[in-house]
PDB file of N, CA and C in Angstrom:
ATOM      1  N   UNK A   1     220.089 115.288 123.581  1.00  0.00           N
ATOM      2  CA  UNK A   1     220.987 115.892 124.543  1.00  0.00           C
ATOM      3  C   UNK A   1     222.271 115.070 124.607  1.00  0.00           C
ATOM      4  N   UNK A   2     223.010 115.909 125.083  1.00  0.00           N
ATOM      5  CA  UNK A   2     224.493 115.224 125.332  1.00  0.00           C
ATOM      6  C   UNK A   2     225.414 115.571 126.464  1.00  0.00           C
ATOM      7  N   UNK A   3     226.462 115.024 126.517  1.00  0.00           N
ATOM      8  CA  UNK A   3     227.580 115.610 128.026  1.00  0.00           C
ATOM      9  C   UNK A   3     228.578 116.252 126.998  1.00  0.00           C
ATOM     10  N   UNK A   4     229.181 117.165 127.773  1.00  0.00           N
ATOM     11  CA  UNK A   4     229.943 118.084 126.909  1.00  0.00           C
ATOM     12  C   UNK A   4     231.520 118.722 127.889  1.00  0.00           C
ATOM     13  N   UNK A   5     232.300 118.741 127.343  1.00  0.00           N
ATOM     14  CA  UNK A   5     233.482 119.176 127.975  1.00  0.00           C
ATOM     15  C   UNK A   5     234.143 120.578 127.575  1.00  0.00           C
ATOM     16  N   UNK A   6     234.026 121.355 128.749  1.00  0.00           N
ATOM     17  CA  UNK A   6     233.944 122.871 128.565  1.00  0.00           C
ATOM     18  C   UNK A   6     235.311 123.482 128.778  1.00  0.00           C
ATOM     19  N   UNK A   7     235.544 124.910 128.921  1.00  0.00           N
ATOM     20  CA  UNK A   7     236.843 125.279 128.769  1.00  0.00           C
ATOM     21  C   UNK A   7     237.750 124.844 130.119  1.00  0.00           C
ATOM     22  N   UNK A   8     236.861 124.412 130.981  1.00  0.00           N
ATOM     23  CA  UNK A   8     237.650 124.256 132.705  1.00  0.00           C
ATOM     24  C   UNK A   8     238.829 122.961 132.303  1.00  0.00           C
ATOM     25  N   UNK A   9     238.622 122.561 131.473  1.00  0.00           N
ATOM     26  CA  UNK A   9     239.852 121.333 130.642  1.00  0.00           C
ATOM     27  C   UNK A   9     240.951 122.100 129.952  1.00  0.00           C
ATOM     28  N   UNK A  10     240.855 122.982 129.365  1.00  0.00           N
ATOM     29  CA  UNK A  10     241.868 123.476 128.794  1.00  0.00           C
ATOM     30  C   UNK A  10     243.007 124.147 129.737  1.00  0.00           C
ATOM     31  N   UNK A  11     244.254 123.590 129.220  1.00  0.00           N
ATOM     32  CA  UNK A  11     245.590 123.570 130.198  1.00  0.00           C
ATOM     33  C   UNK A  11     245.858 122.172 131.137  1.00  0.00           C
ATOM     34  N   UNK A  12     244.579 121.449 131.153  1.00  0.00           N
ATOM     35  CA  UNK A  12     244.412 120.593 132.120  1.00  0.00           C
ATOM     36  C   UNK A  12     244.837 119.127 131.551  1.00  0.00           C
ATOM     37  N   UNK A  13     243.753 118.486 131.270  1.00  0.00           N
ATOM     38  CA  UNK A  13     243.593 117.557 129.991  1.00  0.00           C
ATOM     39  C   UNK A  13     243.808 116.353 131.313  1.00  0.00           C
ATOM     40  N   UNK A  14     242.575 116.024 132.351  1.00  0.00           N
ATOM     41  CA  UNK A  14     243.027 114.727 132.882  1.00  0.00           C
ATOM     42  C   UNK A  14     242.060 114.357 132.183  1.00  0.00           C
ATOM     43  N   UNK A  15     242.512 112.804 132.953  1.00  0.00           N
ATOM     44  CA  UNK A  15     241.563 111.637 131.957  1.00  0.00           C
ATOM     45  C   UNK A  15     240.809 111.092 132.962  1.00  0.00           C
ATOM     46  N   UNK A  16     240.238 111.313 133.905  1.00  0.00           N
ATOM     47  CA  UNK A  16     239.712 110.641 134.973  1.00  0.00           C
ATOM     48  C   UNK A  16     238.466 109.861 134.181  1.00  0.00           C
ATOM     49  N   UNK A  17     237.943 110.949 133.542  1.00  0.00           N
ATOM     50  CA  UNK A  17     236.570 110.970 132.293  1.00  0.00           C
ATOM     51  C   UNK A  17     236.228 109.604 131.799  1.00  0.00           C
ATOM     52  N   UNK A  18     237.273 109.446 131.031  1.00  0.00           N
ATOM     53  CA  UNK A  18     237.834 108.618 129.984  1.00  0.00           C
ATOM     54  C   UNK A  18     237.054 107.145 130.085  1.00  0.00           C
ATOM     55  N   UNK A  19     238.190 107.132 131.348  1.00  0.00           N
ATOM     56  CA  UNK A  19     237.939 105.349 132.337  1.00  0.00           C
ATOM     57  C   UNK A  19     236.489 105.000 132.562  1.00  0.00           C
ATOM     58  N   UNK A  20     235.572 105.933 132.593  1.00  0.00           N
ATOM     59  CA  UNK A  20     234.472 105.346 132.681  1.00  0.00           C
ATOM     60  C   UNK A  20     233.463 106.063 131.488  1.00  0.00           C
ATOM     61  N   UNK A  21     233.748 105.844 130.946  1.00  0.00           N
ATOM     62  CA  UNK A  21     233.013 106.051 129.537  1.00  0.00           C
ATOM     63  C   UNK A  21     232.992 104.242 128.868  1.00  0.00           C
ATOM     64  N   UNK A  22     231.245 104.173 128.611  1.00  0.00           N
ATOM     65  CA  UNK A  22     231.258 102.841 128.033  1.00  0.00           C
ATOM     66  C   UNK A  22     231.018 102.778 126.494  1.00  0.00           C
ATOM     67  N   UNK A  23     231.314 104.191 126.435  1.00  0.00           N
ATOM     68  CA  UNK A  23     231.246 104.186 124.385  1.00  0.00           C
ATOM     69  C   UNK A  23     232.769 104.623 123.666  1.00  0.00           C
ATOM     70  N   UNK A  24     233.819 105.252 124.645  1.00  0.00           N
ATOM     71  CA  UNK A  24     234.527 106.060 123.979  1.00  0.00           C
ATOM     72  C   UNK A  24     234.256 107.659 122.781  1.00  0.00           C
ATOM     73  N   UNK A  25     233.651 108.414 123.658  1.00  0.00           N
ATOM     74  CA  UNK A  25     233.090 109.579 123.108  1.00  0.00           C
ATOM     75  C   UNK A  25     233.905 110.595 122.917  1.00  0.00           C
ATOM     76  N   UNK A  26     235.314 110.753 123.999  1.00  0.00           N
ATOM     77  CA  UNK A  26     236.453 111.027 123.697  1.00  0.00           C
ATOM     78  C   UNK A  26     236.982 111.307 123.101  1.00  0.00           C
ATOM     79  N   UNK A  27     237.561 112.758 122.411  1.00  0.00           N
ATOM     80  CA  UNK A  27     238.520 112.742 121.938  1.00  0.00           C
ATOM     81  C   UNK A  27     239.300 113.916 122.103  1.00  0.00           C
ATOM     82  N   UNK A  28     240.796 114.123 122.140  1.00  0.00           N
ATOM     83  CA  UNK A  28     241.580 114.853 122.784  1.00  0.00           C
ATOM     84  C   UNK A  28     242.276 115.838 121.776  1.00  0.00           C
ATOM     85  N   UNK A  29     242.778 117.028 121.919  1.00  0.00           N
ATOM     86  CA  UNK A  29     244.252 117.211 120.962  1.00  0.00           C
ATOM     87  C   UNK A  29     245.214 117.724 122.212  1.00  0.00           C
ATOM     88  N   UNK A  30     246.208 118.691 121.743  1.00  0.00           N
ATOM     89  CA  UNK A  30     247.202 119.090 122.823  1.00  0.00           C
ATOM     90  C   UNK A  30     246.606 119.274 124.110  1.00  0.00           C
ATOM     91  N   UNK A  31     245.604 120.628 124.022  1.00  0.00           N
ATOM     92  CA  UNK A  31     245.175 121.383 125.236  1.00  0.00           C
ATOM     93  C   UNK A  31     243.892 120.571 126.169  1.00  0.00           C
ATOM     94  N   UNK A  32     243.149 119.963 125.491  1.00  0.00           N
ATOM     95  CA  UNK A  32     241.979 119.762 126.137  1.00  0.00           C
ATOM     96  C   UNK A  32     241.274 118.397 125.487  1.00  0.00           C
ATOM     97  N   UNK A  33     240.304 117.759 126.190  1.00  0.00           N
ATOM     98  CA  UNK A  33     238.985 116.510 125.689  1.00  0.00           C
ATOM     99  C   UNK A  33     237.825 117.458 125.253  1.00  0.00           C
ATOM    100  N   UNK A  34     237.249 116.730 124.733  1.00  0.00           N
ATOM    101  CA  UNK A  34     235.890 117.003 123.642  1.00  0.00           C
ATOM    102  C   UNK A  34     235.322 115.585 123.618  1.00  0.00           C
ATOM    103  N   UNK A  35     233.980 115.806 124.171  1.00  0.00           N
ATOM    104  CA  UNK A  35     233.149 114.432 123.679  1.00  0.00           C
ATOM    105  C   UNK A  35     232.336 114.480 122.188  1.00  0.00           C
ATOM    106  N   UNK A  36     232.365 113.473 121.459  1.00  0.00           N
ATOM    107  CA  UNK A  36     231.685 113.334 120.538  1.00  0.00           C
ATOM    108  C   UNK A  36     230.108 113.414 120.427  1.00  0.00           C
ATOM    109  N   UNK A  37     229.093 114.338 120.170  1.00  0.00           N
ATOM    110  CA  UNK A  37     227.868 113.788 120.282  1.00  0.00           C
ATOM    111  C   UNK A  37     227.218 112.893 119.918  1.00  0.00           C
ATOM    112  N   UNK A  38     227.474 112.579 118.806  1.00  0.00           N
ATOM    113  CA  UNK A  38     227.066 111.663 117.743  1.00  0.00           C
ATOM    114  C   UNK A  38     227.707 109.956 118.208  1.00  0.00           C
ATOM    115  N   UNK A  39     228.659 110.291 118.972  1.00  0.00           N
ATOM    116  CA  UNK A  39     228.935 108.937 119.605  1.00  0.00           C
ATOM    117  C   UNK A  39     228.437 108.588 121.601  1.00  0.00           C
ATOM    118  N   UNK A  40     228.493 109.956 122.097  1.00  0.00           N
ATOM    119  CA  UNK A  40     227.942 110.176 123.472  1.00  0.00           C
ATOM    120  C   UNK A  40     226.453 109.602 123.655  1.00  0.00           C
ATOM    121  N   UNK A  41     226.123 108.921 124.706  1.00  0.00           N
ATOM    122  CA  UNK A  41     225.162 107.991 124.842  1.00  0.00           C
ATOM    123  C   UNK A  41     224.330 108.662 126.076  1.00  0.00           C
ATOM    124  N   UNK A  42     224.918 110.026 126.885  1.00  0.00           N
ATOM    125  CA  UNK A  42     224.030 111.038 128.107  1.00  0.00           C
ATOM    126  C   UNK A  42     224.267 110.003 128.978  1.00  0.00           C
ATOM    127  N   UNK A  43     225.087 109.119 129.432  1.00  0.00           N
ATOM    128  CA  UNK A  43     224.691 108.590 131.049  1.00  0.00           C
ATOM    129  C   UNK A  43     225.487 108.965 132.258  1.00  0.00           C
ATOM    130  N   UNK A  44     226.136 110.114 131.559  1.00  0.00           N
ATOM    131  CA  UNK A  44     226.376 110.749 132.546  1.00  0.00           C
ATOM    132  C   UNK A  44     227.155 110.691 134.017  1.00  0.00           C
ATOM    133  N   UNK A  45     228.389 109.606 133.328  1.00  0.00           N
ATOM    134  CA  UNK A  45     229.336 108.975 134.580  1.00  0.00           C
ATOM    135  C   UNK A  45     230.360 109.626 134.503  1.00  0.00           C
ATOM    136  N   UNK A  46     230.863 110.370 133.791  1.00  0.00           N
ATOM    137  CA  UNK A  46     231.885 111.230 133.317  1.00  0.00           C
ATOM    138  C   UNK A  46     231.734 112.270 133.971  1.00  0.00           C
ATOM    139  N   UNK A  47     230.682 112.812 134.454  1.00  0.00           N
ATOM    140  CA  UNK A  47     230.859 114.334 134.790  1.00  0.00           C
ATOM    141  C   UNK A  47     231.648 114.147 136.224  1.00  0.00           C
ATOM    142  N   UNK A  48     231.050 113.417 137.655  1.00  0.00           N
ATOM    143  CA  UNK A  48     231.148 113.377 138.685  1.00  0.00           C
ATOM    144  C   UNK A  48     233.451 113.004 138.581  1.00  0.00           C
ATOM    145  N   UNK A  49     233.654 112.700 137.348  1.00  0.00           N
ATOM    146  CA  UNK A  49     235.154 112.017 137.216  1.00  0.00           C
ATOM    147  C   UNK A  49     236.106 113.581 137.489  1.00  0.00           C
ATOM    148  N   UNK A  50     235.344 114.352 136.897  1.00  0.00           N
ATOM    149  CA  UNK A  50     236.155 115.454 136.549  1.00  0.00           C
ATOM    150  C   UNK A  50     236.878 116.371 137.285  1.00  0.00           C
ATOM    151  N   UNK A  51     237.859 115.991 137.849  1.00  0.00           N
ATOM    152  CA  UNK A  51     238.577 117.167 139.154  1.00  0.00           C
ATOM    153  C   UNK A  51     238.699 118.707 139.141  1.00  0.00           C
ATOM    154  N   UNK A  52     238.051 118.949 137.662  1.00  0.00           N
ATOM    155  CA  UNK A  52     238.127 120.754 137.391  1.00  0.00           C
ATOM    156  C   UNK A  52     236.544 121.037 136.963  1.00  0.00           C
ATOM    157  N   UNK A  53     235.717 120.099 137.182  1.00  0.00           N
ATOM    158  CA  UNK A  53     234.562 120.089 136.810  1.00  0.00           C
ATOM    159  C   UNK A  53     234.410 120.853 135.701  1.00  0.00           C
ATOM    160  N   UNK A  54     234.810 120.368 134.622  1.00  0.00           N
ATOM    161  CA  UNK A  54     234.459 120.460 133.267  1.00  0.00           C
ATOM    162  C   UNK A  54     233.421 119.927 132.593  1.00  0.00           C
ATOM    163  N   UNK A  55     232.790 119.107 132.990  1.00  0.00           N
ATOM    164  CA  UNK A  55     232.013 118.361 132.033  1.00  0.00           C
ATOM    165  C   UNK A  55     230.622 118.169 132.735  1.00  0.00           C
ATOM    166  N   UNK A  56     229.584 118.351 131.754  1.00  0.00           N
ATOM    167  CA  UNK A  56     228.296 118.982 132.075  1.00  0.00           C
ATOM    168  C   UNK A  56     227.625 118.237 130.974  1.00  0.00           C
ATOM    169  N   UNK A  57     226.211 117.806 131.602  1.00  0.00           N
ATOM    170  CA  UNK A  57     225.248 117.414 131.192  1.00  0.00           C
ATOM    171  C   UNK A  57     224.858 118.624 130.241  1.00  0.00           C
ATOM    172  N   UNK A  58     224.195 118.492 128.870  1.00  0.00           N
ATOM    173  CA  UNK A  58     223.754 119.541 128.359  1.00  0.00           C
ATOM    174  C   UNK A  58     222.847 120.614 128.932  1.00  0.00           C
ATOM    175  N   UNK A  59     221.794 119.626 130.025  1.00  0.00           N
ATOM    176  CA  UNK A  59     220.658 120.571 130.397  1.00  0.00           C
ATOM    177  C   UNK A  59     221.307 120.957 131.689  1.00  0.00           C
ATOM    178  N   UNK A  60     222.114 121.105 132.097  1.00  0.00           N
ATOM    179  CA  UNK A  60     222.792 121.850 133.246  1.00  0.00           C
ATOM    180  C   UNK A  60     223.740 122.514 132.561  1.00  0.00           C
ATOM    181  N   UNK A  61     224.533 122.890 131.317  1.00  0.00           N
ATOM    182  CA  UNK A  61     225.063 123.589 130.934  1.00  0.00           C
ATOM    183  C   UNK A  61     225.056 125.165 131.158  1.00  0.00           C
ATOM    184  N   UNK A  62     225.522 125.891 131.971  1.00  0.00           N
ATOM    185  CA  UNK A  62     225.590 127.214 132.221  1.00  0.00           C
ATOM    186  C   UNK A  62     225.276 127.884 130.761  1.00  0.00           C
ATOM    187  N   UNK A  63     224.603 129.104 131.274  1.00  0.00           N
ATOM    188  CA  UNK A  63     224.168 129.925 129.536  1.00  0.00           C
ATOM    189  C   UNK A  63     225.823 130.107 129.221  1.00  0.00           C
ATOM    190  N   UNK A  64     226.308 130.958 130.033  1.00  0.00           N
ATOM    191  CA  UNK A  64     227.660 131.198 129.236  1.00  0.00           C
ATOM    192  C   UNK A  64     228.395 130.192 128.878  1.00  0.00           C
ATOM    193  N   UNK A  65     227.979 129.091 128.602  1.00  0.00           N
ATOM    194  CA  UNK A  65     228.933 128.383 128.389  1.00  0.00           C
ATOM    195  C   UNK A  65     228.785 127.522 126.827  1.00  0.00           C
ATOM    196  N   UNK A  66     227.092 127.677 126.859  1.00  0.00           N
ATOM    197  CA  UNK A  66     226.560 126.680 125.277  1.00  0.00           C
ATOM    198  C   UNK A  66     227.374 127.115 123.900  1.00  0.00           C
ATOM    199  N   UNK A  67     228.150 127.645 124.068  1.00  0.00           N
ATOM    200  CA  UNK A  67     228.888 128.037 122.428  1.00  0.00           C
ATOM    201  C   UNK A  67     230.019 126.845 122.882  1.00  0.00           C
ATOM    202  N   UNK A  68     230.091 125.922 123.857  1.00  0.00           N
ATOM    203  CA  UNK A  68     230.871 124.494 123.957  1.00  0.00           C
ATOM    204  C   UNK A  68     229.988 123.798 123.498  1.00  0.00           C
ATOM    205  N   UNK A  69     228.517 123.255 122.586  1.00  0.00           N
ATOM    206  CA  UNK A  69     227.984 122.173 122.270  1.00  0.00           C
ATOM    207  C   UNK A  69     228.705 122.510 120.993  1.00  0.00           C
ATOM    208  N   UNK A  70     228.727 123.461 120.376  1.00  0.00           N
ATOM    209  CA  UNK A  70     229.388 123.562 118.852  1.00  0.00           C
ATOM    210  C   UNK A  70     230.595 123.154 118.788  1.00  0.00           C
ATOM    211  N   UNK A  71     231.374 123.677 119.850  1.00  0.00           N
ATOM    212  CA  UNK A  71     232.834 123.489 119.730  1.00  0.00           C
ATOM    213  C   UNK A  71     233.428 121.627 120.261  1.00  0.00           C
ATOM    214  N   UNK A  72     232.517 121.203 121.040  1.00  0.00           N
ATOM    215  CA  UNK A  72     232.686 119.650 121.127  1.00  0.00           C
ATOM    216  C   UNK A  72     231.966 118.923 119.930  1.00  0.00           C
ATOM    217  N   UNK A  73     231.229 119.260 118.824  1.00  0.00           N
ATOM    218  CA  UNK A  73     230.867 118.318 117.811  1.00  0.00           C
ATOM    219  C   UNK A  73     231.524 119.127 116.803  1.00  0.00           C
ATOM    220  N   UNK A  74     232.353 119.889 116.824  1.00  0.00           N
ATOM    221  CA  UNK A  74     233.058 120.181 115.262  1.00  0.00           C
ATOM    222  C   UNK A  74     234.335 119.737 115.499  1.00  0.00           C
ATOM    223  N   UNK A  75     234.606 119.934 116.746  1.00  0.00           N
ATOM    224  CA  UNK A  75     236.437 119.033 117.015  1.00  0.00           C
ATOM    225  C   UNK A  75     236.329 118.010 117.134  1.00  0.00           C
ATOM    226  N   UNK A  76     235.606 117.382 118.211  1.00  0.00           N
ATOM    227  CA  UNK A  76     235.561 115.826 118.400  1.00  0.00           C
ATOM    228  C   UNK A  76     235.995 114.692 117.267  1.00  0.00           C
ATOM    229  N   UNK A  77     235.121 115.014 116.381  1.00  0.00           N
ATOM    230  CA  UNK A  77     234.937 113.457 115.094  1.00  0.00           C
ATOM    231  C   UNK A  77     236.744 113.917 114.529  1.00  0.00           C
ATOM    232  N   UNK A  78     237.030 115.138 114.488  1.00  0.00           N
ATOM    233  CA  UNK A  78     238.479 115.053 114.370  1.00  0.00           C
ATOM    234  C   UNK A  78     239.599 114.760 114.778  1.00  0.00           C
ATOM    235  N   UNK A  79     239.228 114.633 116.008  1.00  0.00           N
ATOM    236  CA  UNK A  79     240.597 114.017 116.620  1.00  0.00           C
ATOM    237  C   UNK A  79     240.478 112.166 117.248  1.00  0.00           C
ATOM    238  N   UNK A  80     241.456 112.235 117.959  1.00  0.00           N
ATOM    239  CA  UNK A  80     241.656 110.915 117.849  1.00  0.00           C
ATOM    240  C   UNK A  80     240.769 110.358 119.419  1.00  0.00           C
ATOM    241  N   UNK A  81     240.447 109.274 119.604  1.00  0.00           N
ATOM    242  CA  UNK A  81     239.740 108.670 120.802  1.00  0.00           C
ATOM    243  C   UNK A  81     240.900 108.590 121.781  1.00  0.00           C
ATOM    244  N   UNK A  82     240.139 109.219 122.853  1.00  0.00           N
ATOM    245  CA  UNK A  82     241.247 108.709 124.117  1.00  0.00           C
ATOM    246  C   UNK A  82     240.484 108.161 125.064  1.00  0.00           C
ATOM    247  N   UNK A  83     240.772 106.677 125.284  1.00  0.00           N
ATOM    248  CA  UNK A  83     240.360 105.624 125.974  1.00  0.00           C
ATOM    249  C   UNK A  83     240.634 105.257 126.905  1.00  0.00           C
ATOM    250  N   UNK A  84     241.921 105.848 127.130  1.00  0.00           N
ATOM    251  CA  UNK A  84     242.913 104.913 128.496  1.00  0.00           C
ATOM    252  C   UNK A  84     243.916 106.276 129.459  1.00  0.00           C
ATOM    253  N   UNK A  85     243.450 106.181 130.365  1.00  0.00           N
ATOM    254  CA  UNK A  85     244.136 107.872 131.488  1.00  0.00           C
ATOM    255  C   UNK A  85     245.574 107.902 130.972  1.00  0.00           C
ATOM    256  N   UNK A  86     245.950 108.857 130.886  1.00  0.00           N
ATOM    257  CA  UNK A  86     247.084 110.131 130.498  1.00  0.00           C
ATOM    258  C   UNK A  86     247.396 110.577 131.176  1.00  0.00           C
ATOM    259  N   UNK A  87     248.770 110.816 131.685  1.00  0.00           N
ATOM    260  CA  UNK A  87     249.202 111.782 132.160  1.00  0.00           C
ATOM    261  C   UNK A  87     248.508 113.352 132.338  1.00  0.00           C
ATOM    262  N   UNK A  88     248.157 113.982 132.689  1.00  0.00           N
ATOM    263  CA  UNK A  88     247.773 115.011 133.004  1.00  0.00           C
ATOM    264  C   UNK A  88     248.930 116.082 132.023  1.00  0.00           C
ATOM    265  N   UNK A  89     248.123 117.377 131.387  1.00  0.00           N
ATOM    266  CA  UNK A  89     249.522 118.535 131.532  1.00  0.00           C
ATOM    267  C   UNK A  89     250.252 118.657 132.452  1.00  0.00           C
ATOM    268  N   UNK A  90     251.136 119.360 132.075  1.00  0.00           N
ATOM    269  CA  UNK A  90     252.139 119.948 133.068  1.00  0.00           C
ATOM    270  C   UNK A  90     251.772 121.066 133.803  1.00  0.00           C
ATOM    271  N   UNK A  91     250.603 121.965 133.068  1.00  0.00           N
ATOM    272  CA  UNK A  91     249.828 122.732 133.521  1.00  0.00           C
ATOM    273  C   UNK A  91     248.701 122.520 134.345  1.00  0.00           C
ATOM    274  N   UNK A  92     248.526 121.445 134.482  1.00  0.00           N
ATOM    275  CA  UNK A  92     246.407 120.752 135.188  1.00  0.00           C
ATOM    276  C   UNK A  92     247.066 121.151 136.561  1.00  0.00           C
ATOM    277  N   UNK A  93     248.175 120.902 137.522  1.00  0.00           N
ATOM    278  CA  UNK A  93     247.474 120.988 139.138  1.00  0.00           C
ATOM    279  C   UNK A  93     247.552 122.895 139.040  1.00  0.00           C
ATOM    280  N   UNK A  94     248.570 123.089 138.329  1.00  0.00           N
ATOM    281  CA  UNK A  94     248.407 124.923 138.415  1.00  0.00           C
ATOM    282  C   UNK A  94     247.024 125.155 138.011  1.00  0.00           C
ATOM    283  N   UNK A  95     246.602 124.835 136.769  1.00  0.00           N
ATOM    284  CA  UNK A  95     244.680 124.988 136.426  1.00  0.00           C
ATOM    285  C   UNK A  95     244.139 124.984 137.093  1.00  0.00           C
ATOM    286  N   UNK A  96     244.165 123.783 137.763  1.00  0.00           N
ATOM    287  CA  UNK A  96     243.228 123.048 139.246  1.00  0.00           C
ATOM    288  C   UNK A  96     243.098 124.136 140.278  1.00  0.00           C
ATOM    289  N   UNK A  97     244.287 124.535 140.509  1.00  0.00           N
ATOM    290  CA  UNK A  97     244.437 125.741 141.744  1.00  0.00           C
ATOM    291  C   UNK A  97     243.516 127.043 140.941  1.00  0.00           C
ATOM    292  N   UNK A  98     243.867 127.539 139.734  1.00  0.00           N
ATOM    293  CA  UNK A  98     243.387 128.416 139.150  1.00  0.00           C
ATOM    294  C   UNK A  98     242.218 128.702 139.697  1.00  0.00           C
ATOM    295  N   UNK A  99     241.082 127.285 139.072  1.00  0.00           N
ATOM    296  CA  UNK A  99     240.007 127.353 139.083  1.00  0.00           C
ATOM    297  C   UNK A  99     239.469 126.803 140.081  1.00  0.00           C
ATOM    298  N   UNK A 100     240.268 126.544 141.413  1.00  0.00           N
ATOM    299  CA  UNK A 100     239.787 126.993 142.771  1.00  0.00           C
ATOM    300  C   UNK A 100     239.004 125.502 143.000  1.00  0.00           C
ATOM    301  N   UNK A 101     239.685 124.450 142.502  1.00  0.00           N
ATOM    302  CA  UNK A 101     239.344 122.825 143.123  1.00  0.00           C
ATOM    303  C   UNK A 101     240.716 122.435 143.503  1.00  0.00           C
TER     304      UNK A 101
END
């Protein structure tokens, strides 16, 4: 099993996540984070970080949502590690409102 970062990130892209991750599982492109599985360790300090609640333990993963375990281990190992908080989009507090946090 793994933690996984779902579409509630896209437009968003904070890093609250990030900061407490003790492996760097991380990894970002323009729109959104993706954790790595193959580097993700499940302990699960990342989820409670997330201000759009994106990020989910696998076994709490909503059904509609598991076509994100594929899409966080085929992007992830491709992009680059993000380790250290970011600026937010320009889009995340409009998202935020979107999706009603």
């Amino acid at each position: 099993m793994t933690t996984l970062v779902t579409d509630n990130c896209q437009r968003c892209r904070f890093t609250d996540c990030v900061t407490v991750c003790p492996v760097a599982c991380f990894h970002g492109d323009a729109e959104m984070l993706y954790i790595d599985p193959n580097v993700c360790i499940d302990c699960g300090a990342c989820v409670p970080e997330c201000p759009v609640h994106a990020i989910y333990e696998e076994k709490d993963l909503p059904d509609d949502k598991r076509h994100w375990i594929a899409i966080n281990a085929e992007r992830a190992p491709n992009l680059p590690v993000v380790e250290e908080k970011q600026e937010p989009l320009p889009t995340a507090e409009a998202r935020k409102k979107e999706l009603g946090y």
